[in-house]
N, C-alpha and C. Protein backbone atom coordinates (compact mmCIF):
# COMPACT_ATOMS: atom_id res chain seq x y z
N UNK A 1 0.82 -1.19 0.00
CA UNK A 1 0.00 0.00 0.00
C UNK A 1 0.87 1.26 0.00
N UNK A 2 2.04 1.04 0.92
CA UNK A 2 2.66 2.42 0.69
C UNK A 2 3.42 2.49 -1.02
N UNK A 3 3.85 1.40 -1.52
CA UNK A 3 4.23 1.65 -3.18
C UNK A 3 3.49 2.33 -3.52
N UNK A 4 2.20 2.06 -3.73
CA UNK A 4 0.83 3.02 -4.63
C UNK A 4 0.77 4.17 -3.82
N UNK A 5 1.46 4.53 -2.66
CA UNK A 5 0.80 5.52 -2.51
C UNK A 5 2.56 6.69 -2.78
N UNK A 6 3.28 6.25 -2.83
CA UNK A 6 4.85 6.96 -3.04
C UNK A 6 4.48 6.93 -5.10
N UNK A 7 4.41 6.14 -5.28
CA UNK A 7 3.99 5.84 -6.90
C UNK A 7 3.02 6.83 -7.30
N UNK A 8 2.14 7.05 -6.59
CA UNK A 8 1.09 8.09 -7.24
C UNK A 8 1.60 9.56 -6.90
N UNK A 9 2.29 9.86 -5.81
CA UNK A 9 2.56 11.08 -4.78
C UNK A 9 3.56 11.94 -6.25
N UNK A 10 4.90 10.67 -6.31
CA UNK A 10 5.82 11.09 -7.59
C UNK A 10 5.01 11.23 -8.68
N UNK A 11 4.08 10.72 -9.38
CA UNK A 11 3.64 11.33 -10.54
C UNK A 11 2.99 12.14 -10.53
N UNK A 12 1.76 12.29 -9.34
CA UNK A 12 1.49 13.83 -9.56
C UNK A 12 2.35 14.66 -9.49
N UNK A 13 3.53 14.64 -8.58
CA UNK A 13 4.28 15.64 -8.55
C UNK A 13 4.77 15.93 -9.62
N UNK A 14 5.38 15.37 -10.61
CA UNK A 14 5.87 15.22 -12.15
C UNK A 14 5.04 15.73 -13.01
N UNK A 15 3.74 15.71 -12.67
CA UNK A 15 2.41 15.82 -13.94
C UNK A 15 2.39 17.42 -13.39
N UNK A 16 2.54 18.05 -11.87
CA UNK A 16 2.37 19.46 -11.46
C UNK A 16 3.52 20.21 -12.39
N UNK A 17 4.89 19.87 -12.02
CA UNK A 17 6.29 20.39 -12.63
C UNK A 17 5.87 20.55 -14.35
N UNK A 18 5.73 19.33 -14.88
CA UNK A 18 4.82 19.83 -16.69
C UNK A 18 4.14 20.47 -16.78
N UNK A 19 3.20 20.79 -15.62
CA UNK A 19 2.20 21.49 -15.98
C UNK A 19 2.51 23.31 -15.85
N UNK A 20 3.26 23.70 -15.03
CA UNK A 20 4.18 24.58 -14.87
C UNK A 20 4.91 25.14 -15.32
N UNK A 21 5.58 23.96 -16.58
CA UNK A 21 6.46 24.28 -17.77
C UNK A 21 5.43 24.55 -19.03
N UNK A 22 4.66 24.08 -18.75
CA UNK A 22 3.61 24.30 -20.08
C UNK A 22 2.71 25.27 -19.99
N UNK A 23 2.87 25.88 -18.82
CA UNK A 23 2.30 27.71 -18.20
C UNK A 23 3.03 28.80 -19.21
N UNK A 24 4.64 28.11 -18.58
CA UNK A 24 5.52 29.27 -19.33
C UNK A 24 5.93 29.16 -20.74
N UNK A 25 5.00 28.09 -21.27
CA UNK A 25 5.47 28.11 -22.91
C UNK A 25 6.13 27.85 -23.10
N UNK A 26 6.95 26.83 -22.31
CA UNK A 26 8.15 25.64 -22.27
C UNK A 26 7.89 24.15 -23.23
N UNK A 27 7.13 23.69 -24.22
CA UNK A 27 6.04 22.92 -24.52
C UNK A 27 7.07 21.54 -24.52
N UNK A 28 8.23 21.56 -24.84
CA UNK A 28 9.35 20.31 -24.96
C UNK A 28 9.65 19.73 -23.21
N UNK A 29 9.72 21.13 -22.92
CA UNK A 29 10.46 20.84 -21.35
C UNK A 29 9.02 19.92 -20.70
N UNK A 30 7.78 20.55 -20.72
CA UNK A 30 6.79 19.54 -20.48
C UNK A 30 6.21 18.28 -20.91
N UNK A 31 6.93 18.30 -21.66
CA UNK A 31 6.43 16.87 -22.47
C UNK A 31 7.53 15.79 -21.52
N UNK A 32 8.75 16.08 -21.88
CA UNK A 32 9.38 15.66 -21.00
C UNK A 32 9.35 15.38 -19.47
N UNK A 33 8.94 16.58 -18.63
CA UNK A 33 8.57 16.44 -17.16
C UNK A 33 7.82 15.06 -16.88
N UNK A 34 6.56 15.53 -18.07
CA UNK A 34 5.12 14.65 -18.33
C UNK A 34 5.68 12.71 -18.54
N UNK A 35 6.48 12.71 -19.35
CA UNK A 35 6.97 11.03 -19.35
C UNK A 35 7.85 10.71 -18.48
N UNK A 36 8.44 11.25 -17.74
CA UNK A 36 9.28 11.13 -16.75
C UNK A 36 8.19 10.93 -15.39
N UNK A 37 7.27 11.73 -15.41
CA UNK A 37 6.53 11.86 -14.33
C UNK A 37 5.45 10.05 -14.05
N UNK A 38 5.50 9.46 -15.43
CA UNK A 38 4.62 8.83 -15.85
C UNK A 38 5.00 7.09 -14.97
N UNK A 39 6.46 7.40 -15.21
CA UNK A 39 7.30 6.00 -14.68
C UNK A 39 6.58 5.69 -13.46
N UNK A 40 7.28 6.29 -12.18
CA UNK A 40 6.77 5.63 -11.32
C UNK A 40 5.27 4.71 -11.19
N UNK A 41 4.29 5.60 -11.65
CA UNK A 41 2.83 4.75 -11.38
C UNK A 41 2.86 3.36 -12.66
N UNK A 42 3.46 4.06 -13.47
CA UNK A 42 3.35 2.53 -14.37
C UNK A 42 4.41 1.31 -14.54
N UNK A 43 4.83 1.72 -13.25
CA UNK A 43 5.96 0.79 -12.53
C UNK A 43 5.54 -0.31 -11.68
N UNK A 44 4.10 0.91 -11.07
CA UNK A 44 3.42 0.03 -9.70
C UNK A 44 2.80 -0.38 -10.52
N UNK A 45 1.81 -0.24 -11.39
CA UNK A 45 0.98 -0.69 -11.97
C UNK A 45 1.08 -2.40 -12.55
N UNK A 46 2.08 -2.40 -13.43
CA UNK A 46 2.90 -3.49 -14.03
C UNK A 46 3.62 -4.75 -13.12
N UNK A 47 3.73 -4.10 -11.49
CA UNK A 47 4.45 -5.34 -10.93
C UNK A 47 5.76 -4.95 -11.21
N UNK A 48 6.22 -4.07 -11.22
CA UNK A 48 7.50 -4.25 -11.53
C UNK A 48 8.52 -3.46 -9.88
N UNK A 49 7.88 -3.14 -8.89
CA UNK A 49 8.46 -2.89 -8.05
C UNK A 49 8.78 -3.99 -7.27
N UNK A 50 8.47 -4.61 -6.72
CA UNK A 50 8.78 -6.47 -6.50
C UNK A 50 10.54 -6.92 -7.39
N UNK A 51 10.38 -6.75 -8.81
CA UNK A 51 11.55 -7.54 -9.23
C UNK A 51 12.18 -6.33 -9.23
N UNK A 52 12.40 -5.42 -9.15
CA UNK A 52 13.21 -3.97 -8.60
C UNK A 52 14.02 -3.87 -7.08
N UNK A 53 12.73 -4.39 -6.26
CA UNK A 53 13.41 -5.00 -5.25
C UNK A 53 14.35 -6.01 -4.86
N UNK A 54 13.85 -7.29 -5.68
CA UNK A 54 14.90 -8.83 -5.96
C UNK A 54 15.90 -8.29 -6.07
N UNK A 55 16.12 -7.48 -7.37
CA UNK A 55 17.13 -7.39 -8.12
C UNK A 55 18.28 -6.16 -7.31
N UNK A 56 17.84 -5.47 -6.23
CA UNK A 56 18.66 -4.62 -5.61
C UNK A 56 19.35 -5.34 -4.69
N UNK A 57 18.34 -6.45 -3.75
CA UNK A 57 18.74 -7.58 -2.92
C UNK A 57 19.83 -8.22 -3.42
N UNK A 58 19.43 -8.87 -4.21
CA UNK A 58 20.84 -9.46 -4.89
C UNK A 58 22.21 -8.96 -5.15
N UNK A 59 21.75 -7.31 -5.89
CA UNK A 59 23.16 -6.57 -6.05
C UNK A 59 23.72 -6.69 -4.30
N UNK A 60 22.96 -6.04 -3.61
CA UNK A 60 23.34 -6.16 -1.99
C UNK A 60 24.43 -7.60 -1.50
N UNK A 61 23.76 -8.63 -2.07
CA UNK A 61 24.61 -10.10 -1.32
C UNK A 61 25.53 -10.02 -2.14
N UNK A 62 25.66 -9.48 -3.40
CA UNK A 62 26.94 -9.73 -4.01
C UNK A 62 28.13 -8.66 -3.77
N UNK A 63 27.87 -7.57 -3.24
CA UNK A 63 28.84 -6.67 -3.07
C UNK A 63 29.00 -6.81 -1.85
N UNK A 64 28.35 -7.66 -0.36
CA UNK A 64 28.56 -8.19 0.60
C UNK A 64 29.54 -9.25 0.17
N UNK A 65 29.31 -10.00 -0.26
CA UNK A 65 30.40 -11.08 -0.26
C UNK A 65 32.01 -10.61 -1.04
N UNK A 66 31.55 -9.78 -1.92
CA UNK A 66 33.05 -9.05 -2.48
C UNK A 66 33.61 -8.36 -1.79
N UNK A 67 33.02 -7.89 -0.45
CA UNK A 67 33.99 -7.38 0.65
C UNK A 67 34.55 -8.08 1.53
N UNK A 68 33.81 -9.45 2.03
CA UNK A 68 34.10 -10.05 3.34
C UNK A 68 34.34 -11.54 2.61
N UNK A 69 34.45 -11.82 1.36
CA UNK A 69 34.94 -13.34 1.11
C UNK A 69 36.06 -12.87 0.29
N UNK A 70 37.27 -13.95 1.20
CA UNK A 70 38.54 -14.06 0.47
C UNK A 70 38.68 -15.09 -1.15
N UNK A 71 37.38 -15.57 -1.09
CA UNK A 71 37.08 -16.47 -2.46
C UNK A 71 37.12 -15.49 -3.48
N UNK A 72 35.97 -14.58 -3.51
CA UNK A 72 36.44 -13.38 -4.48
C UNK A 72 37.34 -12.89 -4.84
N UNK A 73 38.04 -12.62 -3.73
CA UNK A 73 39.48 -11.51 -3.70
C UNK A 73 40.18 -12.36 -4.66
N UNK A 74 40.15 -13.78 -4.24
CA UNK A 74 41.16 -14.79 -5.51
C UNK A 74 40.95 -14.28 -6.71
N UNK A 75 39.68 -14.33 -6.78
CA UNK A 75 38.97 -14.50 -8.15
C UNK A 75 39.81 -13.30 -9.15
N UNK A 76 39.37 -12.07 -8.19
CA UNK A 76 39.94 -10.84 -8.79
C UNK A 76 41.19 -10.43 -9.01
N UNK A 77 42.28 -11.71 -8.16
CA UNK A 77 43.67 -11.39 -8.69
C UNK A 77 43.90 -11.84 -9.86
N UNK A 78 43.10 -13.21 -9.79
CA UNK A 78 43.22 -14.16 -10.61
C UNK A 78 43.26 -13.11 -11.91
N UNK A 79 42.22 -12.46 -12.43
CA UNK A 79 41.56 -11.93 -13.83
C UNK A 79 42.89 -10.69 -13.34
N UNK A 80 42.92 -10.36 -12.27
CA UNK A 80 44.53 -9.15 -12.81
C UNK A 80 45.22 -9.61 -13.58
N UNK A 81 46.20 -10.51 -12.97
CA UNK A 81 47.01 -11.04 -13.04
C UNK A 81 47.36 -11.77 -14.83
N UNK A 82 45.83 -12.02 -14.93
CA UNK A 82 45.34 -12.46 -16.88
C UNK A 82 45.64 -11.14 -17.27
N UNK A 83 44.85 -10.26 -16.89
CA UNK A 83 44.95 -9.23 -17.79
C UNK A 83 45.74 -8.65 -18.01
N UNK A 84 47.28 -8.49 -17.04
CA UNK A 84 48.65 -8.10 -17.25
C UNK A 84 49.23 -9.08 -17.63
N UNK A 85 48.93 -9.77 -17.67
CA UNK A 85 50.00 -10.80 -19.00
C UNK A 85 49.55 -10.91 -20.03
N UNK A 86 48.37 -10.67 -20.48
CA UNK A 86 47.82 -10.73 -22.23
C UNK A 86 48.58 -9.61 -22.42
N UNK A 87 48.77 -8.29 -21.47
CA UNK A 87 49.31 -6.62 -21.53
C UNK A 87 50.58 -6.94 -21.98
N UNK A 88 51.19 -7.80 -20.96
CA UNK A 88 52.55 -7.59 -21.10
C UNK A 88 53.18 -8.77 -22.70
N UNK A 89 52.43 -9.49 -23.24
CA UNK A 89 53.06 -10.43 -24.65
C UNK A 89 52.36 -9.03 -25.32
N UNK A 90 51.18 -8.24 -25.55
CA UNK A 90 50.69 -7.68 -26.56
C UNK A 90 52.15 -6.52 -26.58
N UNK A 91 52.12 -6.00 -25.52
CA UNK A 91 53.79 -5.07 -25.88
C UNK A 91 55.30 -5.55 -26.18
N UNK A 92 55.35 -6.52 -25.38
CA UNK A 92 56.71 -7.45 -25.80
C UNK A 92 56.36 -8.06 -27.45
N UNK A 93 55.23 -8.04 -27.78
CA UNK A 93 54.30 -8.64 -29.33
C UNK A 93 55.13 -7.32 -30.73
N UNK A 94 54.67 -6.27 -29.47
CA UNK A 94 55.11 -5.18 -30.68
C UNK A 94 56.54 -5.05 -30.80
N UNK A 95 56.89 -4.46 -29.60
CA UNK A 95 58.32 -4.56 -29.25
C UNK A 95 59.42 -5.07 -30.43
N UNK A 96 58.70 -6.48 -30.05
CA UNK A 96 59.93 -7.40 -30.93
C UNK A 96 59.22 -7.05 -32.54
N UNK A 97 58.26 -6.72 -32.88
CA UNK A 97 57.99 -6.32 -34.16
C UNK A 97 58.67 -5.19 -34.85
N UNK A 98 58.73 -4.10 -33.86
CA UNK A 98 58.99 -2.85 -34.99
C UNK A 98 60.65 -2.95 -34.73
N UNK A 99 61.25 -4.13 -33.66
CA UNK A 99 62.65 -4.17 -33.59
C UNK A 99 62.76 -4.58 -34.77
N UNK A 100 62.68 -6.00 -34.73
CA UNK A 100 62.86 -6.70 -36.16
C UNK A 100 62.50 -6.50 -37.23
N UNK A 101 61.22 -6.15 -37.14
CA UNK A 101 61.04 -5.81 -38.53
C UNK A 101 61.26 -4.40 -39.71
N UNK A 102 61.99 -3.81 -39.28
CA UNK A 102 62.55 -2.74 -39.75
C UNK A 102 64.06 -3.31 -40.79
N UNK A 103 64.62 -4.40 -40.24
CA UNK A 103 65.48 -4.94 -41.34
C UNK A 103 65.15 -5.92 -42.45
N UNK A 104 63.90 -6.69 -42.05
CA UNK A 104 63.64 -7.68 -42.76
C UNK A 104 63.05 -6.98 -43.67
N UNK A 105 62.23 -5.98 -43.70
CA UNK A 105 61.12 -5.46 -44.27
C UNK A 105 61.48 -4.65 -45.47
N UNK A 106 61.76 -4.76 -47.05
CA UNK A 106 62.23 -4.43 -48.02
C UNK A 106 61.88 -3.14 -48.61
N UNK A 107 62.33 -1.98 -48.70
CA UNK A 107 62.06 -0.63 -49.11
C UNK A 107 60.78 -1.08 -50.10
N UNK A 108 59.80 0.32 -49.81
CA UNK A 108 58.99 0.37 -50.55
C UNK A 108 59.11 0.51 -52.49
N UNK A 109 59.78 1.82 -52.38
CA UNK A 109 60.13 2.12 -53.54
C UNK A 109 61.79 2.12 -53.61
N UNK A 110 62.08 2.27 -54.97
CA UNK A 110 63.61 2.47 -55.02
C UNK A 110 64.14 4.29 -54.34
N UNK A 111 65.48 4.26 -55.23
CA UNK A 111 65.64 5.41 -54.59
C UNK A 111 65.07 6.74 -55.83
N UNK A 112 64.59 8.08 -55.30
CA UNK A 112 64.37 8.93 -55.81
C UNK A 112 65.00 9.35 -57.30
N UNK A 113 64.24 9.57 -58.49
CA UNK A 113 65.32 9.27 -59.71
C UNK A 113 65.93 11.24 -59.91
N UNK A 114 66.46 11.04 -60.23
CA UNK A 114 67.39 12.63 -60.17
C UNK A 114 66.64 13.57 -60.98
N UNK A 115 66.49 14.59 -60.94
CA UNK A 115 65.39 15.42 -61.58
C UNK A 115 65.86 16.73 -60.60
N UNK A 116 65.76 17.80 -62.17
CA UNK A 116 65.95 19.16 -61.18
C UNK A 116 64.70 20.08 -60.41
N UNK A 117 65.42 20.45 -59.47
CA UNK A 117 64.30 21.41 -58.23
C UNK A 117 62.87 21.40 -58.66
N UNK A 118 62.23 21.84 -58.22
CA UNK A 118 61.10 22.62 -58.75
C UNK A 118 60.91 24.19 -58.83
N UNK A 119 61.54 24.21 -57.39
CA UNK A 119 62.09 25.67 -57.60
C UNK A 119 63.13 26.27 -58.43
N UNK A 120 62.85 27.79 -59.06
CA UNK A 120 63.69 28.25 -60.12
C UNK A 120 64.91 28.35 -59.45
N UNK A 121 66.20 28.31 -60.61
CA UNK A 121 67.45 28.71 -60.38
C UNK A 121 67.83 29.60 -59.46
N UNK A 122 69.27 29.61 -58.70
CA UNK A 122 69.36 30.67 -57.81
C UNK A 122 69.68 32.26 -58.92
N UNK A 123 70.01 31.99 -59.96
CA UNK A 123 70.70 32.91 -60.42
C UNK A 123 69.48 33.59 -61.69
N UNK A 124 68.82 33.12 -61.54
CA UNK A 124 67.34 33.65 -62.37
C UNK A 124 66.92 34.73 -61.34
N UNK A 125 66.40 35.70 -61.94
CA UNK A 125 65.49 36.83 -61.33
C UNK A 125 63.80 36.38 -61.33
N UNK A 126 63.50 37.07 -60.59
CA UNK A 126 61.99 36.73 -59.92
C UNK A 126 61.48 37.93 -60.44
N UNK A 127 60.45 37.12 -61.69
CA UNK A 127 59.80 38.01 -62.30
C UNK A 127 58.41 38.65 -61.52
N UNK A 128 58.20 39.77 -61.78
CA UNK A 128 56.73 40.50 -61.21
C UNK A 128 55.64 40.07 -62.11
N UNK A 129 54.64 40.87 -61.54
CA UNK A 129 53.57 40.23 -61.95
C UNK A 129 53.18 40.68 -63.33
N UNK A 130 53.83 41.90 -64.41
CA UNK A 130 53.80 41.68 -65.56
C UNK A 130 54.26 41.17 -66.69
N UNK A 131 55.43 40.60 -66.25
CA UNK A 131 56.13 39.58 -67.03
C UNK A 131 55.90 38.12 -67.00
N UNK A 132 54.96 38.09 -65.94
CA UNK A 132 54.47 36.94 -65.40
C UNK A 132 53.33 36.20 -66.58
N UNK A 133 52.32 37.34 -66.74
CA UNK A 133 50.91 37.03 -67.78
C UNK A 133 51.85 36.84 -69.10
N UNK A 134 52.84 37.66 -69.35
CA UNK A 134 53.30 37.36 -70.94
C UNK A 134 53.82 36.49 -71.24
N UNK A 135 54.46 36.08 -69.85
CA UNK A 135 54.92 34.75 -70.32
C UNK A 135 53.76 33.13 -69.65
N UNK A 136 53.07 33.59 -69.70
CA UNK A 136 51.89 32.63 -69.69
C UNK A 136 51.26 32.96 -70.80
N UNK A 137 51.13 33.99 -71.76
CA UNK A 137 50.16 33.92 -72.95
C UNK A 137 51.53 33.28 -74.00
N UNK A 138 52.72 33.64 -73.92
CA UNK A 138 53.78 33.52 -74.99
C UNK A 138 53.39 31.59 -74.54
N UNK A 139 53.41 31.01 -73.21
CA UNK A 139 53.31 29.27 -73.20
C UNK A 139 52.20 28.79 -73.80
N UNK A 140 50.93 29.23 -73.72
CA UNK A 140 49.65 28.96 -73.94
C UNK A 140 49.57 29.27 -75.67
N UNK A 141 50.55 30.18 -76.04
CA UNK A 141 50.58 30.32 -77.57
C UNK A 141 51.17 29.04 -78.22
N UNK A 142 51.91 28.85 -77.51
CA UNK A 142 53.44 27.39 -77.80
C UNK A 142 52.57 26.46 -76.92
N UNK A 143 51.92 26.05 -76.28
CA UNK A 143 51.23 25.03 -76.66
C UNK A 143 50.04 24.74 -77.45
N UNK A 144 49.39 25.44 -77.94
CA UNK A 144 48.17 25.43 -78.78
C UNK A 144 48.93 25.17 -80.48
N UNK A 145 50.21 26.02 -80.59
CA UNK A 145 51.06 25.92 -81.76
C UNK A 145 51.70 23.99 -81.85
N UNK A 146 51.66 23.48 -80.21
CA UNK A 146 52.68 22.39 -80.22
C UNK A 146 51.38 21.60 -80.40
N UNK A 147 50.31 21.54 -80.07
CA UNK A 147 49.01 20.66 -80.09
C UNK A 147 48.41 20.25 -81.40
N UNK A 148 48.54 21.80 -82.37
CA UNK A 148 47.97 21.29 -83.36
C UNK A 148 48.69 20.25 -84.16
N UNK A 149 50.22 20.88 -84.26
CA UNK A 149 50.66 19.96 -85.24
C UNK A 149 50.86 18.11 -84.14
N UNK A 150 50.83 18.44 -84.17
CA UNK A 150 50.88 16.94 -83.31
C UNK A 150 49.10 15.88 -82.90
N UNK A 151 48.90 14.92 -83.41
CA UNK A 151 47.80 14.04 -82.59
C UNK A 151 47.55 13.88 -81.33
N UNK A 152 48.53 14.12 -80.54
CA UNK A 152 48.16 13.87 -79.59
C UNK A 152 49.36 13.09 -78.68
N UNK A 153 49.35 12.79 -77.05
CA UNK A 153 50.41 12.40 -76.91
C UNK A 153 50.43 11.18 -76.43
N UNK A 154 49.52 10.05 -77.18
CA UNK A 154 49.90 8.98 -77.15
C UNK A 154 50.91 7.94 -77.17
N UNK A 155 51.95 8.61 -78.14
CA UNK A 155 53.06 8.00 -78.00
C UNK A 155 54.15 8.62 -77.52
N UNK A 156 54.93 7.99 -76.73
CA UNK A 156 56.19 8.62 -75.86
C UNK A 156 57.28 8.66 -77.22
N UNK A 157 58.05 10.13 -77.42
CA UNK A 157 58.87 10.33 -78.20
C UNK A 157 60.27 9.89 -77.69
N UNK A 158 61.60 10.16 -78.13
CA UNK A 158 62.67 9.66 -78.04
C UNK A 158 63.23 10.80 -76.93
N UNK A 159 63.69 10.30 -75.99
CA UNK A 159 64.04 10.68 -74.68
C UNK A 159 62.98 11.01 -73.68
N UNK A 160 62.18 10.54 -73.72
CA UNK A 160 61.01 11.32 -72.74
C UNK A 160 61.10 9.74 -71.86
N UNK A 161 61.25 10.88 -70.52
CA UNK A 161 60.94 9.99 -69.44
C UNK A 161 60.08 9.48 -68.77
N UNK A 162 58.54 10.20 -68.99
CA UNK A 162 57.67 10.41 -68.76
C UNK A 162 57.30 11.31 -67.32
N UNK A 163 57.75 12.23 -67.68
CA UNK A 163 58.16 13.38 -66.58
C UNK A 163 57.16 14.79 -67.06
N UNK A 164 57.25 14.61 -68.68
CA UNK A 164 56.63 15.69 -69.26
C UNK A 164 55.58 16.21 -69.06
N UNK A 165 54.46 15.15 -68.43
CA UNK A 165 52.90 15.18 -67.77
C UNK A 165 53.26 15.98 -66.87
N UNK A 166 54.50 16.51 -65.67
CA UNK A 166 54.18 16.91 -64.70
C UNK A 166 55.19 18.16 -64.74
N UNK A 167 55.00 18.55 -66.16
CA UNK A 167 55.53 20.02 -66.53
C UNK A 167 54.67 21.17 -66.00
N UNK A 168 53.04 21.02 -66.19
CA UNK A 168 52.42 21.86 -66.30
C UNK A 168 52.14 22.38 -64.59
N UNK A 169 52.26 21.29 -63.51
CA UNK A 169 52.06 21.12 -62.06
C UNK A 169 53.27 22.01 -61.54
N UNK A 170 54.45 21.45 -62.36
CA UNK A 170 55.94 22.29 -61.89
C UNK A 170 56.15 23.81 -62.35
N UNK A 171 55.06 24.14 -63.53
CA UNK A 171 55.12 25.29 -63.57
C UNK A 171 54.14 26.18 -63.05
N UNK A 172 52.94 25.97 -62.00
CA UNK A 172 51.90 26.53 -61.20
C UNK A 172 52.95 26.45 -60.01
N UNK A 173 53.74 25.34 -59.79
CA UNK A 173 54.48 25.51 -58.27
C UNK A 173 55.38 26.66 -58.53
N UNK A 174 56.30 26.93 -59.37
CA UNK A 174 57.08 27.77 -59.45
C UNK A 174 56.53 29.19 -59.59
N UNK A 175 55.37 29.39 -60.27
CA UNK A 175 54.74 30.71 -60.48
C UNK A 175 54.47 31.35 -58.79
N UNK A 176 53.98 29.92 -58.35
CA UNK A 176 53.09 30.28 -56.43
C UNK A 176 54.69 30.64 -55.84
N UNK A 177 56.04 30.03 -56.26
CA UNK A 177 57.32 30.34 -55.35
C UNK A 177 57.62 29.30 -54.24
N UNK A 178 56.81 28.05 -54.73
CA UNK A 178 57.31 26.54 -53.57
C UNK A 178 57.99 26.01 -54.58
């Protein structure tokens, strides 16, 4: 009898607080109050204060016995004691990995093939910004001149390294000054 009567006490009180929020034109905050408020009675209602109770009882005997039984205490060195040794092979695991395997382990690529800077010469002057456009319309003339007569650049000519694709990238870096 006292459940139903603590069960009903909290939801009215919950259903007053929504109703309060929904005075001041709060309409979310009450909706909320309102389902929150709702639990308790349909807690009692359902039977569910009984296995609420079991189930606290129980937590109770078990955190009683994890204080006053030395059976536990085993238990819990026991699972330390696991869990710092899976710790200690998973780091001795790596350990010996990035030791060793740094010699066994065969370069990705070869070495860098020789190719000059990207950046201009030291002994070139740094053109301003009107010598700059002319000599972007004088390239854009010389390539439209190099495009036509040519198909296209399907086939690699005699000395090309295939470097030539990344003429046009090396000359936006050099214009920016990286």
């Amino acid at each position: 009898m006292l459940t139903a009567a603590v069960s009903v006490a909290l939801t009215a009180a919950g259903v007053a607080v929504a109703g309060l929020r929904a005075y001041r034109r709060r309409f979310l905050s009450a909706t909320r109050w309102f389902a929150v408020a709702l639990v308790p009675l349909g807690l009692y209602l359902t039977g569910l204060f009984p296995v609420a109770r079991t189930i606290g009882d129980e937590l109770a005997d078990w955190a009683t016995k994890l204080v006053f039984d030395p059976r536990v205490w085993s238990g819990i060195v026991l699972l330390g004691v696991s869990a710092g040794l899976l710790a200690a092979t998973r780091w001795a695991g790596r350990r010996g990995a990035v030791a060793g395997g740094s010699e066994s382990r065969p370069a990705a690529a070869g070495p860098a093939p020789a190719r000059p800077a990207v950046a201009p010469a030291a002994g070139t002057p740094a053109a301003g910004p009107a010598p700059k456009r002319a000599e972007e319309a004088a390239r854009a003339e010389q390539g439209k001149a190099g495009r036509a007569g040519k198909p296209g650049k399907a086939g690699k000519g005699k000395g090309d390294d295939g470097l030539d694709e990344f003429a046009d990238i090396e000359e936006i870096l050099r214009r920016r000054g990286l």
